[in-house]
PDB file of N, CA and C in Angstrom:
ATOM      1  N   UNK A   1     -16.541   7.585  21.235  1.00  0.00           N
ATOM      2  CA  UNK A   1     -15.359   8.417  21.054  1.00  0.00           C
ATOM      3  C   UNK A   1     -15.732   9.880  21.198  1.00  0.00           C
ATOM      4  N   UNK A   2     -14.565  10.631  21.811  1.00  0.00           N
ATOM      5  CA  UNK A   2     -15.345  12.137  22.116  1.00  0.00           C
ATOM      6  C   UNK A   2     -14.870  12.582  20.840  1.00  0.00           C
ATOM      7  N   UNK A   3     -15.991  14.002  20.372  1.00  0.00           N
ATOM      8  CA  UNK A   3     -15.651  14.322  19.103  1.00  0.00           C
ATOM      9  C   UNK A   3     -14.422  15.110  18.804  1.00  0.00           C
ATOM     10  N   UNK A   4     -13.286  15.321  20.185  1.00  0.00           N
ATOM     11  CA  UNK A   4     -12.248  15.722  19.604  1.00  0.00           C
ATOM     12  C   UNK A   4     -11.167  14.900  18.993  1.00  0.00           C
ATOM     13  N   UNK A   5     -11.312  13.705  19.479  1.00  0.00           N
ATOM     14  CA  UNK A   5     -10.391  12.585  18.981  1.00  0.00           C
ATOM     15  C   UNK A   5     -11.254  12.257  17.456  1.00  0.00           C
ATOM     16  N   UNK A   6     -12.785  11.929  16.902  1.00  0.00           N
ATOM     17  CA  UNK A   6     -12.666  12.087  15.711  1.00  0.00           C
ATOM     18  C   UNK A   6     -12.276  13.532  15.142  1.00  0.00           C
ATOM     19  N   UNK A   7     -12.199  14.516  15.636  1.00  0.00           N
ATOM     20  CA  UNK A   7     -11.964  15.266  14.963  1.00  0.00           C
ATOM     21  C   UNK A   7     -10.306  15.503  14.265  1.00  0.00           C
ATOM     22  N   UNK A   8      -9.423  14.886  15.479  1.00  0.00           N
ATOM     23  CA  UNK A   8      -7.950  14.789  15.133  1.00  0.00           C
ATOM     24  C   UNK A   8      -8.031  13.860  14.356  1.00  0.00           C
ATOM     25  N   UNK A   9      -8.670  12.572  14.237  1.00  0.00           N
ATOM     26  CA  UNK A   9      -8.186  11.499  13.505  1.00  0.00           C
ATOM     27  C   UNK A   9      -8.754  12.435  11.961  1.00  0.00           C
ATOM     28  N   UNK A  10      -9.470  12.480  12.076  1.00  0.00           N
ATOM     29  CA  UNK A  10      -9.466  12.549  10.577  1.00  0.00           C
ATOM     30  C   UNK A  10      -9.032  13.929   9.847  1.00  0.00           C
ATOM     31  N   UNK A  11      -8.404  15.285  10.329  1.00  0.00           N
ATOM     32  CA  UNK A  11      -7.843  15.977  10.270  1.00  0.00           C
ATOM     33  C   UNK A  11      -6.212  15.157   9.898  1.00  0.00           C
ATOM     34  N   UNK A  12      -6.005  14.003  10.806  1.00  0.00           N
ATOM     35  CA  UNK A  12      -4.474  13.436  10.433  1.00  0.00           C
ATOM     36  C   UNK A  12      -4.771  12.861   9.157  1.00  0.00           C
ATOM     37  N   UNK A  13      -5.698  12.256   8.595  1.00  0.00           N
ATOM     38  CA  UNK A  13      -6.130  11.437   8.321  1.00  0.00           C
ATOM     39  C   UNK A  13      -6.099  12.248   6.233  1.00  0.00           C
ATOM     40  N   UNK A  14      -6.880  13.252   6.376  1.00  0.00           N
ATOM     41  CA  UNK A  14      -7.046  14.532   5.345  1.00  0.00           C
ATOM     42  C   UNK A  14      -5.610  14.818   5.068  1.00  0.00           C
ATOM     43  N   UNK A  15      -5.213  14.952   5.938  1.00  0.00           N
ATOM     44  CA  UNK A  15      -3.855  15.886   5.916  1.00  0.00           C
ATOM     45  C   UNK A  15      -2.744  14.923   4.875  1.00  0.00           C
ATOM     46  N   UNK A  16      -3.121  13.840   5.823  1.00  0.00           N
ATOM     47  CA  UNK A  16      -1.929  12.169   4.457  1.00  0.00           C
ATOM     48  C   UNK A  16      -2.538  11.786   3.288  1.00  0.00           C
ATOM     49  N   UNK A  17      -3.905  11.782   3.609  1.00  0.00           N
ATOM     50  CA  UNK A  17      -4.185  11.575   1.677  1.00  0.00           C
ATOM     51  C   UNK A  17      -4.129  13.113   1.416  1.00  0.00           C
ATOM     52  N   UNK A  18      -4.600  14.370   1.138  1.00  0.00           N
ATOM     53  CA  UNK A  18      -3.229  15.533   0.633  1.00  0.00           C
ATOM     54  C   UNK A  18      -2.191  15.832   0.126  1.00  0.00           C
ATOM     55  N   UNK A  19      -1.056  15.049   1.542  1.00  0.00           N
ATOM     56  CA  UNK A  19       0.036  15.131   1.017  1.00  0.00           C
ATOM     57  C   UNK A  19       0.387  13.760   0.052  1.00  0.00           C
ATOM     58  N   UNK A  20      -0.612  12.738   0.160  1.00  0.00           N
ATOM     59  CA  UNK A  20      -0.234  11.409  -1.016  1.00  0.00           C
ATOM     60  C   UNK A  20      -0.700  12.254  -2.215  1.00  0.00           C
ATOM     61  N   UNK A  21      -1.335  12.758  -2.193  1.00  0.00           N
ATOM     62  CA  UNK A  21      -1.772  13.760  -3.779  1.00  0.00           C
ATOM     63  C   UNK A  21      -1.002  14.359  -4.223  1.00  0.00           C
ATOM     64  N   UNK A  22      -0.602  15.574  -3.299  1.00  0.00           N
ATOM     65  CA  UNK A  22       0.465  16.283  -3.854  1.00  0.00           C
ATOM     66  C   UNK A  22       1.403  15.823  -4.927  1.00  0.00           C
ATOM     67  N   UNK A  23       2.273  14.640  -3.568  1.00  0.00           N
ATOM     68  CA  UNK A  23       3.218  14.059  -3.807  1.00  0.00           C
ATOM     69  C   UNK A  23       3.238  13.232  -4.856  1.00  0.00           C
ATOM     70  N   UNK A  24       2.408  12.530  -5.073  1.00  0.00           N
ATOM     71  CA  UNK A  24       2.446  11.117  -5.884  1.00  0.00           C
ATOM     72  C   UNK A  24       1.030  11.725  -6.960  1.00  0.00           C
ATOM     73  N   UNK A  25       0.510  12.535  -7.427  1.00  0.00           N
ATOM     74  CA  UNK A  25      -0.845  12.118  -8.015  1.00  0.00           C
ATOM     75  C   UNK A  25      -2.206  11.846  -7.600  1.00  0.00           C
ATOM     76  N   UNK A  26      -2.918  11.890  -8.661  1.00  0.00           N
ATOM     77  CA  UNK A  26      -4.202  11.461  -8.428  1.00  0.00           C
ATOM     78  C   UNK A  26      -3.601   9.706  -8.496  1.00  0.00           C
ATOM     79  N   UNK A  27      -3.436   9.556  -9.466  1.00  0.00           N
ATOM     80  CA  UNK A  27      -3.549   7.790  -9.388  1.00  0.00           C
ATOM     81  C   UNK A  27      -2.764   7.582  -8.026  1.00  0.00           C
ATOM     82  N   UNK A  28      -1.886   8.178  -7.585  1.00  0.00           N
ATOM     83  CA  UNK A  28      -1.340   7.454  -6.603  1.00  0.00           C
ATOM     84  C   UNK A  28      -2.306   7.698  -5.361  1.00  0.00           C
ATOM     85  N   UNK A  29      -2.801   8.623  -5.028  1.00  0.00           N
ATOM     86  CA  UNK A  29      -4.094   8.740  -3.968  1.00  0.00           C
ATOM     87  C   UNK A  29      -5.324   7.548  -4.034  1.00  0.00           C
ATOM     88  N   UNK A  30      -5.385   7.466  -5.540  1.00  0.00           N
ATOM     89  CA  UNK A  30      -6.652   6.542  -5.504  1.00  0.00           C
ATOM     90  C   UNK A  30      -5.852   5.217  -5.394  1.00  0.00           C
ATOM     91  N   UNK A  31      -4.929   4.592  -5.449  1.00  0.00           N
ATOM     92  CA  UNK A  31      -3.896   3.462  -5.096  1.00  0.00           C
ATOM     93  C   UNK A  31      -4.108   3.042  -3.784  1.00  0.00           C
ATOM     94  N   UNK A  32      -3.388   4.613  -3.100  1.00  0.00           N
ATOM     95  CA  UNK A  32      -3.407   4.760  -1.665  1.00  0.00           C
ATOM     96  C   UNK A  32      -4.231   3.840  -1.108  1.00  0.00           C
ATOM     97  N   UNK A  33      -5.789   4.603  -1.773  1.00  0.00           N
ATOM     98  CA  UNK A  33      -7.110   4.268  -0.931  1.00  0.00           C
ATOM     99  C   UNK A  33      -7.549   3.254  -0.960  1.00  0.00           C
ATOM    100  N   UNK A  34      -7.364   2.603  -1.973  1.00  0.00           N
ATOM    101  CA  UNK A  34      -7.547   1.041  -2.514  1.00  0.00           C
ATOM    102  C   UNK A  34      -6.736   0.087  -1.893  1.00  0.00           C
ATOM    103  N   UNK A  35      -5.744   0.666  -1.470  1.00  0.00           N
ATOM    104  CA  UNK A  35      -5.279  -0.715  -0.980  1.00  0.00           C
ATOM    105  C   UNK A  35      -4.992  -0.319   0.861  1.00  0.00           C
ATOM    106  N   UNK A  36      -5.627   0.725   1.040  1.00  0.00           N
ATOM    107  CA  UNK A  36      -6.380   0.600   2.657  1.00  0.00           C
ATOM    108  C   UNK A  36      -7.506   0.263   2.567  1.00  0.00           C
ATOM    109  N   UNK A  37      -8.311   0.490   1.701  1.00  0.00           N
ATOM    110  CA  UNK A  37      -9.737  -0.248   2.004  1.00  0.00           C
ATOM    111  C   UNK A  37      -9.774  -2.050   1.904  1.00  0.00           C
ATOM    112  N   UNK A  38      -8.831  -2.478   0.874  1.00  0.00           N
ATOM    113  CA  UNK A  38      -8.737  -3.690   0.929  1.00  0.00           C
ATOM    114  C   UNK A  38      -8.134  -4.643   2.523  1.00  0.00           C
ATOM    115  N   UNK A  39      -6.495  -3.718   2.814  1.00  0.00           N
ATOM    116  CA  UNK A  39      -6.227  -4.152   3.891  1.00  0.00           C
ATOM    117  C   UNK A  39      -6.967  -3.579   5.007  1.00  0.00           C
ATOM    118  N   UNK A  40      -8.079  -2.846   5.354  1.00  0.00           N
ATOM    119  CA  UNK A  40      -8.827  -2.491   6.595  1.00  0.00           C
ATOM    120  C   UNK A  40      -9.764  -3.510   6.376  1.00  0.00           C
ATOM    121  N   UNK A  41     -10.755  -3.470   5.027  1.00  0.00           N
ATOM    122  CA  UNK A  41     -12.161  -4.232   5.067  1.00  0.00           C
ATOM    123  C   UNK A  41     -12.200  -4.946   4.856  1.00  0.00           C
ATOM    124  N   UNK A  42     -11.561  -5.282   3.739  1.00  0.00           N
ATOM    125  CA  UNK A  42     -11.684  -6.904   2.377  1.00  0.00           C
ATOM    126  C   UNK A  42     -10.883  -8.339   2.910  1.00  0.00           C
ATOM    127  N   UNK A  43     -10.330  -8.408   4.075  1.00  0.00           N
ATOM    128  CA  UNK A  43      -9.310  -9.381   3.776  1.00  0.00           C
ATOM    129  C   UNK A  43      -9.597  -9.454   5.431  1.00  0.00           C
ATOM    130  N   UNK A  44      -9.871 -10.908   5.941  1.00  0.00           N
ATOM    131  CA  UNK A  44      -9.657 -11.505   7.130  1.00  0.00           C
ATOM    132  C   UNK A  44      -7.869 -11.457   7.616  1.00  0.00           C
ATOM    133  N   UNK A  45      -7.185 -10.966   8.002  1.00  0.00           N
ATOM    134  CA  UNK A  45      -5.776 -11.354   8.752  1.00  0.00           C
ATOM    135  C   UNK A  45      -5.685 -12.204   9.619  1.00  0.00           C
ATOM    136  N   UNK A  46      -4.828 -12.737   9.364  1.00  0.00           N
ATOM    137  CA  UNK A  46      -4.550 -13.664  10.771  1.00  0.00           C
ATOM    138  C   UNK A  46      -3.425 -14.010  10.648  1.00  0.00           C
ATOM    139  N   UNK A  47      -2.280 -14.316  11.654  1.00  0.00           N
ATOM    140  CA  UNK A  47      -0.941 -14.958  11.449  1.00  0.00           C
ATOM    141  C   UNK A  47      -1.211 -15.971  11.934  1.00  0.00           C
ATOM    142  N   UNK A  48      -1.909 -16.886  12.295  1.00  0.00           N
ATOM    143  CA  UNK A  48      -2.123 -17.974  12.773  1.00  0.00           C
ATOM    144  C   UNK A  48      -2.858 -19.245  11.433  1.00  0.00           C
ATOM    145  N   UNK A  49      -1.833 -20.146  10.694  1.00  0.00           N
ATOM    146  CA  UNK A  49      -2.092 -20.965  10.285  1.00  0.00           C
ATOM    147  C   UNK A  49      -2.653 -21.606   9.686  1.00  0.00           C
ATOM    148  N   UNK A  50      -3.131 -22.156  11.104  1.00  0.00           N
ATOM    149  CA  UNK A  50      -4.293 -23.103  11.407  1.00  0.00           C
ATOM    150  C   UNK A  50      -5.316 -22.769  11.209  1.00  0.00           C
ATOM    151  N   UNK A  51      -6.177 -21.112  11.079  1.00  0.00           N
ATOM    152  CA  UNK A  51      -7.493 -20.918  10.709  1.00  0.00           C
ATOM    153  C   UNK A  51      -7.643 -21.239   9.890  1.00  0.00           C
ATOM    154  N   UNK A  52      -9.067 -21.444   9.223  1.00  0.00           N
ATOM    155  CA  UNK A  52      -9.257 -21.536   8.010  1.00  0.00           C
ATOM    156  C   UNK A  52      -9.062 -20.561   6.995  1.00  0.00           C
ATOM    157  N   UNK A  53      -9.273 -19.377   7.598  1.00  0.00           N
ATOM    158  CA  UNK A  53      -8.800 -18.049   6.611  1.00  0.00           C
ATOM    159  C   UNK A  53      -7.879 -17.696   6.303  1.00  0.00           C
ATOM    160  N   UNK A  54      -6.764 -18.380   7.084  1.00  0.00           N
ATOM    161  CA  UNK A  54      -5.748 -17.416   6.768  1.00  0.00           C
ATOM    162  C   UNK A  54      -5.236 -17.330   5.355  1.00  0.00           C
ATOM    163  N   UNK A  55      -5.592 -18.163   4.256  1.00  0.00           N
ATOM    164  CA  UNK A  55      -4.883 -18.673   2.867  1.00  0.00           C
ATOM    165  C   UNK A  55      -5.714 -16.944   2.538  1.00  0.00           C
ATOM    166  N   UNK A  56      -6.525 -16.809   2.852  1.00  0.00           N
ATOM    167  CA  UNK A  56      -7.201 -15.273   2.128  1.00  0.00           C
ATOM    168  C   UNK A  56      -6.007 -13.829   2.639  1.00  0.00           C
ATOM    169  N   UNK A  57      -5.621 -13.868   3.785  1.00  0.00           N
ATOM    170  CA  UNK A  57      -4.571 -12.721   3.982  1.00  0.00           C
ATOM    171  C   UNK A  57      -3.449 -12.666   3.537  1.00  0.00           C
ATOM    172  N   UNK A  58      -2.942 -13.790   3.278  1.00  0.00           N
ATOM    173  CA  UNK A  58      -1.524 -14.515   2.151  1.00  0.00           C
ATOM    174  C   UNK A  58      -1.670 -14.060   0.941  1.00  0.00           C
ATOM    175  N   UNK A  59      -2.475 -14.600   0.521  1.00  0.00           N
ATOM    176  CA  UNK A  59      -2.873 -14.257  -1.240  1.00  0.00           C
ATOM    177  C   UNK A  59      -2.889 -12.784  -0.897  1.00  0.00           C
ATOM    178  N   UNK A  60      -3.599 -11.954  -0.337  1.00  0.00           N
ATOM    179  CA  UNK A  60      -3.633 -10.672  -0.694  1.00  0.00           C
ATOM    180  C   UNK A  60      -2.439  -9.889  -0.205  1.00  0.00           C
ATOM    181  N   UNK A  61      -1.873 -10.450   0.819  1.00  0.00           N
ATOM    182  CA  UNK A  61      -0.195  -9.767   0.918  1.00  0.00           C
ATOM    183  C   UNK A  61       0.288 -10.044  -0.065  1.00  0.00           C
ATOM    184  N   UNK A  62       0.193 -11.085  -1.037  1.00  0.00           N
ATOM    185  CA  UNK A  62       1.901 -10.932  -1.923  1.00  0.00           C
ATOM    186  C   UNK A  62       1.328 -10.584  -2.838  1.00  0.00           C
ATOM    187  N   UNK A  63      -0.380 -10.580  -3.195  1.00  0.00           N
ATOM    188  CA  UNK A  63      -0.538  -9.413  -4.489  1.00  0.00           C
ATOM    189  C   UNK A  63      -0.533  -7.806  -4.122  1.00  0.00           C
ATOM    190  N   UNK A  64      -0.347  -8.005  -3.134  1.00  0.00           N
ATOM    191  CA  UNK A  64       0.330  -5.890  -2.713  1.00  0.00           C
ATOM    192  C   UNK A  64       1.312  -6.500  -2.450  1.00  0.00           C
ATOM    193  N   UNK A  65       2.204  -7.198  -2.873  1.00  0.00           N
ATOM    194  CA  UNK A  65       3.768  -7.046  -2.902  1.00  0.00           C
ATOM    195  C   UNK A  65       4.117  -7.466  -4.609  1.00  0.00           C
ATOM    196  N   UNK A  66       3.272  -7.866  -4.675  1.00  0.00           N
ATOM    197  CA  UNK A  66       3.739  -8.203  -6.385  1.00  0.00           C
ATOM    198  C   UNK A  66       3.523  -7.086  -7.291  1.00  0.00           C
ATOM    199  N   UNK A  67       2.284  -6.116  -7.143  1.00  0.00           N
ATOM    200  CA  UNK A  67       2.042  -5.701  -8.016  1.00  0.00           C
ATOM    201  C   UNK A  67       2.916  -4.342  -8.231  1.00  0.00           C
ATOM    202  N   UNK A  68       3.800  -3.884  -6.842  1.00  0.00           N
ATOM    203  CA  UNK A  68       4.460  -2.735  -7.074  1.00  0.00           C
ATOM    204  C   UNK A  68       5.562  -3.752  -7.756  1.00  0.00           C
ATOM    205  N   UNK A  69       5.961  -4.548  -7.882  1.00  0.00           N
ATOM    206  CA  UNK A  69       7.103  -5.228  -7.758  1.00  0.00           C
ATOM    207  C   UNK A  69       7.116  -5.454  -9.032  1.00  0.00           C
ATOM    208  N   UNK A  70       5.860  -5.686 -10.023  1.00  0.00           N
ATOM    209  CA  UNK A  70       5.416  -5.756 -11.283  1.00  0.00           C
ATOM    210  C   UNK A  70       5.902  -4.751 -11.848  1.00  0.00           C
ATOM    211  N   UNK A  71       5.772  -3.289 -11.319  1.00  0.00           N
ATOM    212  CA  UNK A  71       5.565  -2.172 -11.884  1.00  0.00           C
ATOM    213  C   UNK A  71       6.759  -1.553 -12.082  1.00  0.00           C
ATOM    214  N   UNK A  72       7.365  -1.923 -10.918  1.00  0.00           N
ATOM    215  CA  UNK A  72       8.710  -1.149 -11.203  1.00  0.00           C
ATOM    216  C   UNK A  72       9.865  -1.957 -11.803  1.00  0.00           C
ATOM    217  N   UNK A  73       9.865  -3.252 -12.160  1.00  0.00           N
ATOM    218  CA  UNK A  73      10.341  -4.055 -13.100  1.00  0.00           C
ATOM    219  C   UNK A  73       9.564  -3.742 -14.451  1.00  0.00           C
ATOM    220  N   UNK A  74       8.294  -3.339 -14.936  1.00  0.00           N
ATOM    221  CA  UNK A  74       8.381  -3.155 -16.484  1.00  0.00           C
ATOM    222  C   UNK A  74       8.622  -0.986 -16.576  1.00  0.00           C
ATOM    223  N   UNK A  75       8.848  -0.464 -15.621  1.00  0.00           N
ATOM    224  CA  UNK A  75       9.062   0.710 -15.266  1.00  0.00           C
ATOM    225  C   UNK A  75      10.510   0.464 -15.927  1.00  0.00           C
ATOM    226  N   UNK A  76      11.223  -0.145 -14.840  1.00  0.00           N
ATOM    227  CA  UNK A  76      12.905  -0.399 -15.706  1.00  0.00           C
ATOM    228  C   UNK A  76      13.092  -0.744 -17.079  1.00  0.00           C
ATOM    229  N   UNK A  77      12.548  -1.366 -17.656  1.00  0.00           N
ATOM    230  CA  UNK A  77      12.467  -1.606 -18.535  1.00  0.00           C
ATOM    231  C   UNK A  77      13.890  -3.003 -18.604  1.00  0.00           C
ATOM    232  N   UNK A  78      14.853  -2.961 -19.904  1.00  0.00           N
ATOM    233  CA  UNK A  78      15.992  -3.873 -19.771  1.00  0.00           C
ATOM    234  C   UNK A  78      17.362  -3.159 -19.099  1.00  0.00           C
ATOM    235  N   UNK A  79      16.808  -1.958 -18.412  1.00  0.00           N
ATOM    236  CA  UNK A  79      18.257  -1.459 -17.891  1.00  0.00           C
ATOM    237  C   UNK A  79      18.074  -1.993 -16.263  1.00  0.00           C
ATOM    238  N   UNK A  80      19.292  -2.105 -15.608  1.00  0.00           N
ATOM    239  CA  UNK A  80      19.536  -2.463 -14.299  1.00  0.00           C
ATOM    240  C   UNK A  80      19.046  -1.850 -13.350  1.00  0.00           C
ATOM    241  N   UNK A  81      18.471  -2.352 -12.073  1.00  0.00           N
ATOM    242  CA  UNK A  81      18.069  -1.528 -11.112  1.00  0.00           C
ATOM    243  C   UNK A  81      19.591  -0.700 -10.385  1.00  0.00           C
ATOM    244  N   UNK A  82      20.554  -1.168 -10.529  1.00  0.00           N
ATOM    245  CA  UNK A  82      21.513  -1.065  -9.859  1.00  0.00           C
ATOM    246  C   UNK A  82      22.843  -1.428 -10.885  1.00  0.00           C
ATOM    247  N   UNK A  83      23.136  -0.239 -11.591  1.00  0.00           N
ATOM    248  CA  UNK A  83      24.189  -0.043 -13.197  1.00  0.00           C
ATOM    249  C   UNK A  83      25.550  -0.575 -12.212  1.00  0.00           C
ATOM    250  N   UNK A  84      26.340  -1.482 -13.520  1.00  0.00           N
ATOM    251  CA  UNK A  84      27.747  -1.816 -12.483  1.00  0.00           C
ATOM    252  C   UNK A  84      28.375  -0.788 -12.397  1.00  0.00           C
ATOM    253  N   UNK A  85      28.152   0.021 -12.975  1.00  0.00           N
ATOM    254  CA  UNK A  85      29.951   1.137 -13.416  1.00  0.00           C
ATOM    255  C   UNK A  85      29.400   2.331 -12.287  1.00  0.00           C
ATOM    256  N   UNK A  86      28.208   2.584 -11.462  1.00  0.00           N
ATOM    257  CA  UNK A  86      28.392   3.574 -10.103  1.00  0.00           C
ATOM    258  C   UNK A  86      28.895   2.960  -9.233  1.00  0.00           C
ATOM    259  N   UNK A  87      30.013   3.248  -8.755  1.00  0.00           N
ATOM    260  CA  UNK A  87      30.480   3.478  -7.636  1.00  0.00           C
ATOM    261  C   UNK A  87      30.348   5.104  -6.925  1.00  0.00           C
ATOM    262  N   UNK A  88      30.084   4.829  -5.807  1.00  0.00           N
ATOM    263  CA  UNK A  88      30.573   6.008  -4.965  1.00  0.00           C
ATOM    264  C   UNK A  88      30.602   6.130  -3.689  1.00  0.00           C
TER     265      UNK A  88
END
């Protein structure tokens, strides 16, 4: 790779974990990173079946779908995501 293309990538790259800081926190940066390192390194993908691996990319999709899904259900607490009485 010529070093201007690493140099853009990871200039883009700085620039989004930044603005995930800003925006969201430290915990939410270190979130961020954790669950790109898992989905880049940790986890074989495959949409295909029949491999033997694929039961490993399953399990780890619906625990990054569960665990925000966890969070913002005990976040709500017993009030509604969606109150009857707004209309607008």
């Amino acid at each position: 790779m010529p070093i201007a293309l690493h140099a853009g990538v990871s200039i883009a790259f700085t620039a989004l974990l930044l603005t995930v800081f800003v925006r969201a926190g430290l915990l939410g940066l270190v979130m961020a990173w954790l669950i790109f390192q898992v989905i880049v390194f940790c986890v074989p993908w495959a949409l295909d079946p029949s491999r033997w691996y694929f039961w490993r990319g399953a399990v780890v999709f619906f625990v990054l779908l569960a665990v925000p899904w966890w969070g913002f259900r005990n976040a709500l607490g017993k009030q509604s995501a969606f109150p009857a009485g707004e209309e607008e």
